[in-house]
C-alpha atoms as a PDB file:
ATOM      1  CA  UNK A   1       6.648   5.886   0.718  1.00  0.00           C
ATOM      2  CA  UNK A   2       6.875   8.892  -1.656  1.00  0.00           C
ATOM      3  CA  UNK A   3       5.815   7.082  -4.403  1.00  0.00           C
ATOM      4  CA  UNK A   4       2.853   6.098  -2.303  1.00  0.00           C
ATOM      5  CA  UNK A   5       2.226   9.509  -1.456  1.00  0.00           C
ATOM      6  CA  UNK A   6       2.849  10.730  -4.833  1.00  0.00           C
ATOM      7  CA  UNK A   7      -0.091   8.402  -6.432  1.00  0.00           C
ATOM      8  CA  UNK A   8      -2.465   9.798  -3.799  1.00  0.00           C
ATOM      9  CA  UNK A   9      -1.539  13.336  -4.907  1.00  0.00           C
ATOM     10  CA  UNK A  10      -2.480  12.769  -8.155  1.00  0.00           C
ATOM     11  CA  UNK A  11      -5.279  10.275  -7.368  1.00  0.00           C
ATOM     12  CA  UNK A  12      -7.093  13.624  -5.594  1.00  0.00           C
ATOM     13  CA  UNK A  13      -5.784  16.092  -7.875  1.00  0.00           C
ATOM     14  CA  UNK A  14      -8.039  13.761 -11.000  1.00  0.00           C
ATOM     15  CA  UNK A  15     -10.643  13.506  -8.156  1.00  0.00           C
ATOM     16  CA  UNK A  16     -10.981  17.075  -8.066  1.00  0.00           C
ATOM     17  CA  UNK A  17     -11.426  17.416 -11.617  1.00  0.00           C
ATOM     18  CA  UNK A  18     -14.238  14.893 -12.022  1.00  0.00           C
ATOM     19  CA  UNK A  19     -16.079  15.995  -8.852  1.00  0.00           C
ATOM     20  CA  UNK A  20     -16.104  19.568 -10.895  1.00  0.00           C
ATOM     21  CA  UNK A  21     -18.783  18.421 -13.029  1.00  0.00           C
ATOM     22  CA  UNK A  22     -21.121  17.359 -10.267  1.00  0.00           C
ATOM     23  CA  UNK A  23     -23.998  16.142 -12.232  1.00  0.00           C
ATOM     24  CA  UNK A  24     -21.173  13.743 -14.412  1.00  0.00           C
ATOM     25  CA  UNK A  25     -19.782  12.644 -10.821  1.00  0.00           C
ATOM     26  CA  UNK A  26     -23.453  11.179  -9.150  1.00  0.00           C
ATOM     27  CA  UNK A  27     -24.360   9.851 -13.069  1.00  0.00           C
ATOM     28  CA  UNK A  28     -20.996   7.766 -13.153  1.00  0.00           C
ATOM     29  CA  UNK A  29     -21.229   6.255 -10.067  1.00  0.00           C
ATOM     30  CA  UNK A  30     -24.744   5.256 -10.238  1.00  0.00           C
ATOM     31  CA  UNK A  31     -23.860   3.565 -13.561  1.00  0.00           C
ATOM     32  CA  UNK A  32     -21.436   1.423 -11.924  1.00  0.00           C
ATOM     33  CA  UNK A  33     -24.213   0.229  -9.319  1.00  0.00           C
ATOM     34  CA  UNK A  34     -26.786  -0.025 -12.258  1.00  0.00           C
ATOM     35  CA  UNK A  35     -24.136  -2.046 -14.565  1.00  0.00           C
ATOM     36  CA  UNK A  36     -23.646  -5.046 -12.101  1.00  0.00           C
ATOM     37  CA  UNK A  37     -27.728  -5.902 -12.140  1.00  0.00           C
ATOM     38  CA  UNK A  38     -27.516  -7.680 -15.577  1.00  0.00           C
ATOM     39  CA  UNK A  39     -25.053 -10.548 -14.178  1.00  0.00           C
ATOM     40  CA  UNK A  40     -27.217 -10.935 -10.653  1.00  0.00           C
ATOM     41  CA  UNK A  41     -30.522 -10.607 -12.896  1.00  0.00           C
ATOM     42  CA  UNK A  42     -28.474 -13.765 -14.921  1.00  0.00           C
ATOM     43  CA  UNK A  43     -27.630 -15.402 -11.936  1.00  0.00           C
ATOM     44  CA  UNK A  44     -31.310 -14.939 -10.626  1.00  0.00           C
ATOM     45  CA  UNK A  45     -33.137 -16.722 -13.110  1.00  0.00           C
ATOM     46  CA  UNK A  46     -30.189 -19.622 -13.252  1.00  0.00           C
ATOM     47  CA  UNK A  47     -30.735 -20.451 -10.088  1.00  0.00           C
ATOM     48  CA  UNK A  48     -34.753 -20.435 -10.079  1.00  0.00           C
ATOM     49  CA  UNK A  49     -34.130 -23.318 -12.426  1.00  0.00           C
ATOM     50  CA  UNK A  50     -31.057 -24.736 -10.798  1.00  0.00           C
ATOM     51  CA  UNK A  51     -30.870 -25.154  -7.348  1.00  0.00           C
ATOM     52  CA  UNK A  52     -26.820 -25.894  -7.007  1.00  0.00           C
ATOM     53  CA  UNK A  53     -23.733 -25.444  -9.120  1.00  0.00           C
ATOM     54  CA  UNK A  54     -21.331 -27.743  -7.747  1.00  0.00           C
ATOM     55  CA  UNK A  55     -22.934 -27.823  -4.741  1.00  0.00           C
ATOM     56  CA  UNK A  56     -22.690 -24.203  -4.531  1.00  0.00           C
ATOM     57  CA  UNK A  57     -25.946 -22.531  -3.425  1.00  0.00           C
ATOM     58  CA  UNK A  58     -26.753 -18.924  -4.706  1.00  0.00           C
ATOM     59  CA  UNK A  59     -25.773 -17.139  -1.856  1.00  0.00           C
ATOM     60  CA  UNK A  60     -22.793 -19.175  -2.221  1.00  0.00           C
ATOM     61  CA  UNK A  61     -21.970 -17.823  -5.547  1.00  0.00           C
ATOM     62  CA  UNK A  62     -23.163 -14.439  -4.960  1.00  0.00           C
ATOM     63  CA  UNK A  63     -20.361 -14.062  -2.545  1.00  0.00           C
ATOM     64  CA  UNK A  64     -17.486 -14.937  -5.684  1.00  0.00           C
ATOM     65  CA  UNK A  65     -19.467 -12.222  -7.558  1.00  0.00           C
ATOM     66  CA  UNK A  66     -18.914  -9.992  -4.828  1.00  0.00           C
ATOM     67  CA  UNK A  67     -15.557 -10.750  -4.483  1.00  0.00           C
ATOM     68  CA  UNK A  68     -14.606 -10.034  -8.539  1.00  0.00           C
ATOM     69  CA  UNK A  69     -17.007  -6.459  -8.181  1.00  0.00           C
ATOM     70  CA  UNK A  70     -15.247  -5.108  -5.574  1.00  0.00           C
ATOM     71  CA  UNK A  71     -11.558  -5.931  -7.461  1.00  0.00           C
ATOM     72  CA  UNK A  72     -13.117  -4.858 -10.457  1.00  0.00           C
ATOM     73  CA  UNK A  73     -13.968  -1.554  -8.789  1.00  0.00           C
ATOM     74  CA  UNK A  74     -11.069  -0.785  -7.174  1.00  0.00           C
ATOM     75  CA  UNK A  75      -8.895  -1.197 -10.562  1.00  0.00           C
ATOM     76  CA  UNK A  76     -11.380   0.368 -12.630  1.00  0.00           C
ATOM     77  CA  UNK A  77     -11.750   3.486  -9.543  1.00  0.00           C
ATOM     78  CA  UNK A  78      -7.898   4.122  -8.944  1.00  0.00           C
ATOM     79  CA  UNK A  79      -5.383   2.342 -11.643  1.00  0.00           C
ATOM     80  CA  UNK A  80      -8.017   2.860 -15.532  1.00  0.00           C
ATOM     81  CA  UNK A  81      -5.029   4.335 -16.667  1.00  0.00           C
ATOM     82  CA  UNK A  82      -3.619   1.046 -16.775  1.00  0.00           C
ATOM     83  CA  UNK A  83      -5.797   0.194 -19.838  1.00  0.00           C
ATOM     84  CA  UNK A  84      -5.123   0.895 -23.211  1.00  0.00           C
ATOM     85  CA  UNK A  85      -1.278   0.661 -23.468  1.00  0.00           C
ATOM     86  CA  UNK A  86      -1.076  -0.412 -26.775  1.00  0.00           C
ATOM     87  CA  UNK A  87      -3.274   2.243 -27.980  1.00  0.00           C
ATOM     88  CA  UNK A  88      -1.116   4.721 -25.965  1.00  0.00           C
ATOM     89  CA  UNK A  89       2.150   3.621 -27.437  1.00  0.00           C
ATOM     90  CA  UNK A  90       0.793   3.708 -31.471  1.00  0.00           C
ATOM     91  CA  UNK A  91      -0.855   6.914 -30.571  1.00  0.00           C
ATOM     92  CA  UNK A  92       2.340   8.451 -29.354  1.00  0.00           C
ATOM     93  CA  UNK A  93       1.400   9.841 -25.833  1.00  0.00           C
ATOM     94  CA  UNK A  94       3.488   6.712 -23.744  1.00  0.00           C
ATOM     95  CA  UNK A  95       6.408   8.550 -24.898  1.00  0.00           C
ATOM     96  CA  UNK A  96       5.615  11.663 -21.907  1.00  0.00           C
ATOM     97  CA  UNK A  97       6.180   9.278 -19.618  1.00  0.00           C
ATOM     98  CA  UNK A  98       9.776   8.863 -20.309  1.00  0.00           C
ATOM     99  CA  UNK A  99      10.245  12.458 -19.875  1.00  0.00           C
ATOM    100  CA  UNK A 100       9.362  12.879 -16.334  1.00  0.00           C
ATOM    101  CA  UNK A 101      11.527  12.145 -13.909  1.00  0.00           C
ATOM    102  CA  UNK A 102       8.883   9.871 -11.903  1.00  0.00           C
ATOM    103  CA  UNK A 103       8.542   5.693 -12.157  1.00  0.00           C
ATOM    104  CA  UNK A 104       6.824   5.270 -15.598  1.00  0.00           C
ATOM    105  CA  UNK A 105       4.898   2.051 -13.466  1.00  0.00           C
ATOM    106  CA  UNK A 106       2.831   4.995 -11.295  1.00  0.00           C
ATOM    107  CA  UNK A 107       2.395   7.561 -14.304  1.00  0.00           C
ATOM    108  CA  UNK A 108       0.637   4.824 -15.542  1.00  0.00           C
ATOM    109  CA  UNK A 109      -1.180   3.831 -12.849  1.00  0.00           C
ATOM    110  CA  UNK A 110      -2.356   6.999 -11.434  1.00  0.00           C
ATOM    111  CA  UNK A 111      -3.177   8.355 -15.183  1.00  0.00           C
ATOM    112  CA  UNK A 112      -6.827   8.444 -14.758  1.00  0.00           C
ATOM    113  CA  UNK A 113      -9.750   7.129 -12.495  1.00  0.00           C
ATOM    114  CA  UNK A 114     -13.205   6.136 -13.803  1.00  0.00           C
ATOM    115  CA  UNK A 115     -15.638   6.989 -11.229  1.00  0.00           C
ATOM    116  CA  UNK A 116     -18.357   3.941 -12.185  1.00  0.00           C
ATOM    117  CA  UNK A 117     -16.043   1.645  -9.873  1.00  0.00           C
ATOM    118  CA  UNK A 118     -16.927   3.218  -6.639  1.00  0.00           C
ATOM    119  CA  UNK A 119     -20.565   2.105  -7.799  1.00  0.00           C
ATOM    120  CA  UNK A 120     -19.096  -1.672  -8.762  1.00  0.00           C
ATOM    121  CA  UNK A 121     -16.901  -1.678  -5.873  1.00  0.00           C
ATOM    122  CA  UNK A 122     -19.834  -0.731  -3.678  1.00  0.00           C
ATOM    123  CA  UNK A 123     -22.153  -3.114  -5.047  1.00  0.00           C
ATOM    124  CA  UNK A 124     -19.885  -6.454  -4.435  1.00  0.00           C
ATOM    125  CA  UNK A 125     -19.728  -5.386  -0.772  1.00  0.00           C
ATOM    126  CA  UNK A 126     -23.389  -5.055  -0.221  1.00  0.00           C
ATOM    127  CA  UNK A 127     -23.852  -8.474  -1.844  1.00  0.00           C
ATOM    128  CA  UNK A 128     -20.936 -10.310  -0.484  1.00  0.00           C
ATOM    129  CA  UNK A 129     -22.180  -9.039   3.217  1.00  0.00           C
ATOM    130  CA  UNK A 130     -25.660  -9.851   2.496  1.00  0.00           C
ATOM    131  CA  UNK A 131     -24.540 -13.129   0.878  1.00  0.00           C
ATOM    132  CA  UNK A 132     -22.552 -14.391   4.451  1.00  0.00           C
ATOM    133  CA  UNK A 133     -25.527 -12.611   6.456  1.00  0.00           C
ATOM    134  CA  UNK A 134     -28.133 -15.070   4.358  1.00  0.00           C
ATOM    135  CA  UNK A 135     -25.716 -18.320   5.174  1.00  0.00           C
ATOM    136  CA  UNK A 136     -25.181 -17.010   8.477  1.00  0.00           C
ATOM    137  CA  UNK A 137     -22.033 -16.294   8.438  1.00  0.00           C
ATOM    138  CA  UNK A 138     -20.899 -15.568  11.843  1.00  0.00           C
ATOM    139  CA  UNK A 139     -17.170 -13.428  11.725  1.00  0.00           C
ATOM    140  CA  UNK A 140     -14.607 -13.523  14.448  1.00  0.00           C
ATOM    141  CA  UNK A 141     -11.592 -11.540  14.388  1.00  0.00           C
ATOM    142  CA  UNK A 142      -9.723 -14.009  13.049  1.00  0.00           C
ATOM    143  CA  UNK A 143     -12.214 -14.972   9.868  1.00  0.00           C
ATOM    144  CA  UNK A 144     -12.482 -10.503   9.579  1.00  0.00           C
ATOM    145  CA  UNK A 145      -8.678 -10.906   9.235  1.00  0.00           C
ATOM    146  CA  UNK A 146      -8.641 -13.040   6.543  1.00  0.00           C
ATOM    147  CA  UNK A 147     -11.925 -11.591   4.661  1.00  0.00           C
ATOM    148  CA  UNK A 148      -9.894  -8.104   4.740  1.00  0.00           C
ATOM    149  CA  UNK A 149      -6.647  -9.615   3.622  1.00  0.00           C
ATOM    150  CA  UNK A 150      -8.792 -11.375   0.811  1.00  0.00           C
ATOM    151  CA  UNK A 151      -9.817  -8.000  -0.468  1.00  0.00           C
ATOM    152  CA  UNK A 152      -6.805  -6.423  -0.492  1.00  0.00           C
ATOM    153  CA  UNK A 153      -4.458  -9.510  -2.058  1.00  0.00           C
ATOM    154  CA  UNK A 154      -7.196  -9.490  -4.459  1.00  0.00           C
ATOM    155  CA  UNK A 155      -7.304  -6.034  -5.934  1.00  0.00           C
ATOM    156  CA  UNK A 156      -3.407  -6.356  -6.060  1.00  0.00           C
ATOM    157  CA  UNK A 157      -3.789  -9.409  -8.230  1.00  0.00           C
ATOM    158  CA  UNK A 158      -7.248  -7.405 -10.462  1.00  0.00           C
ATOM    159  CA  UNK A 159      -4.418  -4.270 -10.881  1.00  0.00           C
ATOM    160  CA  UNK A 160      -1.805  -6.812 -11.950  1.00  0.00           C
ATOM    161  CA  UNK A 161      -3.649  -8.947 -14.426  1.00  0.00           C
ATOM    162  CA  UNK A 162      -4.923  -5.830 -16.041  1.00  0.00           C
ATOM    163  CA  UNK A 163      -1.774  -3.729 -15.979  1.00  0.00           C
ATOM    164  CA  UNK A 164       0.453  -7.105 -17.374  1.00  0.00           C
ATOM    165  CA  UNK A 165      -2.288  -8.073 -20.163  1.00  0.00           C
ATOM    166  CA  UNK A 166      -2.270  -4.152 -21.306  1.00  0.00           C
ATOM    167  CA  UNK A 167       1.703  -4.685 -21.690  1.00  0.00           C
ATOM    168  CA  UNK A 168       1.050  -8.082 -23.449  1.00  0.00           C
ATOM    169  CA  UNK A 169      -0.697  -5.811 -25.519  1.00  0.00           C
ATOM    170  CA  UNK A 170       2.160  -3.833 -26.910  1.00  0.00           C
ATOM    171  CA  UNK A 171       3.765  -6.924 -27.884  1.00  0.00           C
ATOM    172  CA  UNK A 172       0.512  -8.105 -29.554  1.00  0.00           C
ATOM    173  CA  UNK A 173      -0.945  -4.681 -30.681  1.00  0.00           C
ATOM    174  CA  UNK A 174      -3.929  -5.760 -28.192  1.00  0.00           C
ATOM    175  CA  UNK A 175      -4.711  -9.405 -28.853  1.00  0.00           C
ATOM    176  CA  UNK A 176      -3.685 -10.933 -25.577  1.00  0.00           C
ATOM    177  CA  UNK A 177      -5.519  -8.091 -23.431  1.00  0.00           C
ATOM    178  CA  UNK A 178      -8.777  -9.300 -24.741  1.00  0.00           C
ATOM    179  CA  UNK A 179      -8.637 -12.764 -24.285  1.00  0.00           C
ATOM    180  CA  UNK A 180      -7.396 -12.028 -20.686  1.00  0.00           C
ATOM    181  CA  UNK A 181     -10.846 -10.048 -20.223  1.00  0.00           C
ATOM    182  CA  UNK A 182     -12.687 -12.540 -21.981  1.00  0.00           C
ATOM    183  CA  UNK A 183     -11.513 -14.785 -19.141  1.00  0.00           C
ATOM    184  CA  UNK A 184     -12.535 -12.385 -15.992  1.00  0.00           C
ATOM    185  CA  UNK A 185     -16.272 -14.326 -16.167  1.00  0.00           C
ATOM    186  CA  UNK A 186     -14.856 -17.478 -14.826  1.00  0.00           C
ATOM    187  CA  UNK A 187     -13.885 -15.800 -11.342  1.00  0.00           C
ATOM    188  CA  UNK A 188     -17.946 -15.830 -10.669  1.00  0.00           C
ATOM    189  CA  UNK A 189     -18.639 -18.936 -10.522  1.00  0.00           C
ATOM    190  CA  UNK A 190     -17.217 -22.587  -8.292  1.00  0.00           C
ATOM    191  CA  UNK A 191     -13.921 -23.864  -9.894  1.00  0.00           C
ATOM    192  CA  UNK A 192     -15.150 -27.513  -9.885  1.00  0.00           C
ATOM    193  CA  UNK A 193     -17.535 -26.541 -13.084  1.00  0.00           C
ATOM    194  CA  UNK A 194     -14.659 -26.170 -15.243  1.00  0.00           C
ATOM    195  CA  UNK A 195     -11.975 -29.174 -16.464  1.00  0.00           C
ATOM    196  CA  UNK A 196      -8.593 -29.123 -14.831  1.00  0.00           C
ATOM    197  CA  UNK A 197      -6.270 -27.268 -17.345  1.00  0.00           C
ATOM    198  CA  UNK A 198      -8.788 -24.383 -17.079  1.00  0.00           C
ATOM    199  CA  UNK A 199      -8.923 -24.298 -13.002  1.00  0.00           C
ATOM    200  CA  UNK A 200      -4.728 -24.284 -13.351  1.00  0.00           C
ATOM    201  CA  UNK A 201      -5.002 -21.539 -15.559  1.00  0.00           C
ATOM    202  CA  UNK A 202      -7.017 -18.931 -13.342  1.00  0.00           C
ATOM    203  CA  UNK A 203      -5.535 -20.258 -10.224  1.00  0.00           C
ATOM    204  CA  UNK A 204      -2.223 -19.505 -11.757  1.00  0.00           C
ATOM    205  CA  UNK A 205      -1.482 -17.363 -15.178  1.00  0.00           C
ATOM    206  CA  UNK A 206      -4.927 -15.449 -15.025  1.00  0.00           C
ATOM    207  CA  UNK A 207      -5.569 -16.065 -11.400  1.00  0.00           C
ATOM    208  CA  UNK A 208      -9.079 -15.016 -11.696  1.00  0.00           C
ATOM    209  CA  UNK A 209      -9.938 -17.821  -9.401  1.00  0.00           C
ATOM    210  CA  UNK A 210      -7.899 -16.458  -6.347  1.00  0.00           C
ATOM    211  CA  UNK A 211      -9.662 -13.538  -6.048  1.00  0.00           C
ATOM    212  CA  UNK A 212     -13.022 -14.657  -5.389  1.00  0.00           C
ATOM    213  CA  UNK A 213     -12.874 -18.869  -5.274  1.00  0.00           C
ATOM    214  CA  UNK A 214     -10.245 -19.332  -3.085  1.00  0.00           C
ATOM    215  CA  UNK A 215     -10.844 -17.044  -0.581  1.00  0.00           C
ATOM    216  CA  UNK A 216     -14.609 -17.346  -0.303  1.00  0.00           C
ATOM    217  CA  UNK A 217     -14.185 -21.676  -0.369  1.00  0.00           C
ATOM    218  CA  UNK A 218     -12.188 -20.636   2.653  1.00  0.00           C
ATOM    219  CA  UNK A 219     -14.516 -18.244   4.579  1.00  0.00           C
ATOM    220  CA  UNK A 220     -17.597 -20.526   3.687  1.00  0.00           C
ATOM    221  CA  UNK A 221     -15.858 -24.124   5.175  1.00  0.00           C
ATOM    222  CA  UNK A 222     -15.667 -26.017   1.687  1.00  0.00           C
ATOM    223  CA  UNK A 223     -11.767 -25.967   1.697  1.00  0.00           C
ATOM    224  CA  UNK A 224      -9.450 -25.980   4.613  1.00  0.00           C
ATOM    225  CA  UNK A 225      -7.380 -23.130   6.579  1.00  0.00           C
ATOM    226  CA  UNK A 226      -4.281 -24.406   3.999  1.00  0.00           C
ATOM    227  CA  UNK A 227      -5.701 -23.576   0.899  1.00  0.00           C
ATOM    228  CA  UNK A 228      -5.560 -19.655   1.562  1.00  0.00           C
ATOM    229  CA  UNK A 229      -2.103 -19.841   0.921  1.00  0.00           C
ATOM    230  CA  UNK A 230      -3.096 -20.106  -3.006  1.00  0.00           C
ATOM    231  CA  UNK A 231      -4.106 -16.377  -2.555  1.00  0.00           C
ATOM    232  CA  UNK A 232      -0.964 -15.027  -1.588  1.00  0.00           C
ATOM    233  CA  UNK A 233       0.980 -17.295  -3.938  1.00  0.00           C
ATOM    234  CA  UNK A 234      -1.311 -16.439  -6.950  1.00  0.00           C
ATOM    235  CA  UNK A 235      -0.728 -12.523  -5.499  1.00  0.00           C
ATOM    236  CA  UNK A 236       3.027 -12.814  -5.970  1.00  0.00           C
ATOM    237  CA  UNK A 237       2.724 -14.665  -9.209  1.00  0.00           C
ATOM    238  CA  UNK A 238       1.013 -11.829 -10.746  1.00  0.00           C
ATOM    239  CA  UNK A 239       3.478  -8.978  -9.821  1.00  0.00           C
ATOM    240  CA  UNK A 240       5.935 -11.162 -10.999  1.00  0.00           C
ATOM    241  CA  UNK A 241       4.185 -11.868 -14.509  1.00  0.00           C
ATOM    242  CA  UNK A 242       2.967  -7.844 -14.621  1.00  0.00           C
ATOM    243  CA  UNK A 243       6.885  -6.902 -14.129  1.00  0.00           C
ATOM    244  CA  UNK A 244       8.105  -9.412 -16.719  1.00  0.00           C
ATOM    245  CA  UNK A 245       5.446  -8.242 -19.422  1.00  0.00           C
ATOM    246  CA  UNK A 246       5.775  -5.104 -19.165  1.00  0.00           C
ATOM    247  CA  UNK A 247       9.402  -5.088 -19.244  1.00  0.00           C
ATOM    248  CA  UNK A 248       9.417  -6.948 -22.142  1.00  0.00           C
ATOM    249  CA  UNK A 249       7.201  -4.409 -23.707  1.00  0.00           C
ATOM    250  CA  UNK A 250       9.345  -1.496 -22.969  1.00  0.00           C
ATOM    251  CA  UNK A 251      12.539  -3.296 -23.710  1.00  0.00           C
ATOM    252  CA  UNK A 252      10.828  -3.582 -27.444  1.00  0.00           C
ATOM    253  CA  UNK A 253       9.258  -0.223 -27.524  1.00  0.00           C
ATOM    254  CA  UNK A 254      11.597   2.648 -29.283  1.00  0.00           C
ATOM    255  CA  UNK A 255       8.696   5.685 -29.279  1.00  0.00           C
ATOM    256  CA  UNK A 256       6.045   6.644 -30.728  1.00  0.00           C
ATOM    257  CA  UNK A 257       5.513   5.184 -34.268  1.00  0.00           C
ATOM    258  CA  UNK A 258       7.526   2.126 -33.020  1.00  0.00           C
END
């Protein structure tokens, strides 16, 4: 619980700072709202030529893109300082971490915010609610239960795969963060487009997949009640992974220079 409280503390105190430059505050998160058009825009025209992916309508597939926004803008709102760790450690400035006597896992985490993900975050709920309204969606409590538990098990595994490829990166000097990135794409669209190996891969390793595919296969009746489990599973799998990388990178990191 204090470390909890701790993070908010200094969540507010780097709110407060941004929100000091007013005009920078309403810019940044109007960016983040403006920077999601391009992939709808994409998606758009696709589907004026296409009428299904995988028998997934657009609506269908709007609702995985608003799934990976709003993870996307919770990480990139509350835990940016988890980028960059590489950078941090050849630059030097990892090394204050180690002097204060506070878990070097939330320095990190609650180093810096980047505003543009309240806009992201805000724009995959609008579509994702729009999405179900347009397929008619109808929620009970139960189905609310599980969309909210979605959301949240999701931005736990976005922080996770982010934090854990930024501590690959200090083993790599930032190869593997990349590639991990490079990979974030595939959460948009219907698993069964891509071969087998792949779907393992983001349902598992870079579980990409169980933010936005399984749950929303779920909510929309193309998979049964069972196959929500994945999302939890793939949610412990990534804490695990995150710990295990970035113990490994600390375990070879001696300071700055090093």
């Amino acid at each position: 619980m204090r470390s909890i409280r701790l993070f908010f503390h200094m969540m507010s105190a780097n709110l407060r700072g941004m929100m000091a430059f007013k005009a920078d505050f309403y810019i940044t998160v109007f960016s983040g709202l403006l920077s999601q058009t391009i992939g709808l825009l994409f998606l758009h025209v696709l589907f004026l030529n296409i009428p299904s992916i995988a028998g997934w309508t657009v609506y269908e597939v709007t609702v995985l893109y608003g799934y990976m926004f709003f993870g996307e803008g919770i990480m990139t709102l509350f835990f940016q300082g988890t980028n960059g760790l590489w950078r941090q450690a050849r630059l030097g400035t990892l090394d204050q971490y180690l002097t204060r006597p506070l878990s070097m896992e939330l320095q990190i985490c609650s180093a810096n915010i980047n505003l543009a993900g309240a806009g992201t975050g805000t724009t995959g709920l609008i579509i994702m609610f729009y999405s179900f309204r347009k397929l008619g969606i109808v929620f009970d409590p139960f189905k609310t239960g599980l969309l909210l538990l979605s959301l949240v098990l999701g931005c736990i595994i976005r922080v996770n795969i982010n934090f854990g490829s930024s501590a690959a990166g200090m083993l790599t000097d930032g190869g593997v963060k990349g590639v991990v990135e490079d990979l974030y794409e595939a959460g948009k669209y219907p698993l069964e487009i891509y071969p087998k190996v792949f779907r393992l891969v983001i349902l598992t390793l870079v579980p990409y997949a169980a933010i936005s595919y399984v749950p929303a296969s779920v909510l929309l009746g193309k998979q049964p009640l069972g196959y929500f489990l994945i999302l939890p599973a793939a949610t412990a799998l990534s804490v695990a992974m995150r710990k295990l990388l970035f113990w490994l990178a600390m375990r070879k990191y001696e300071g700055a220079g090093n």
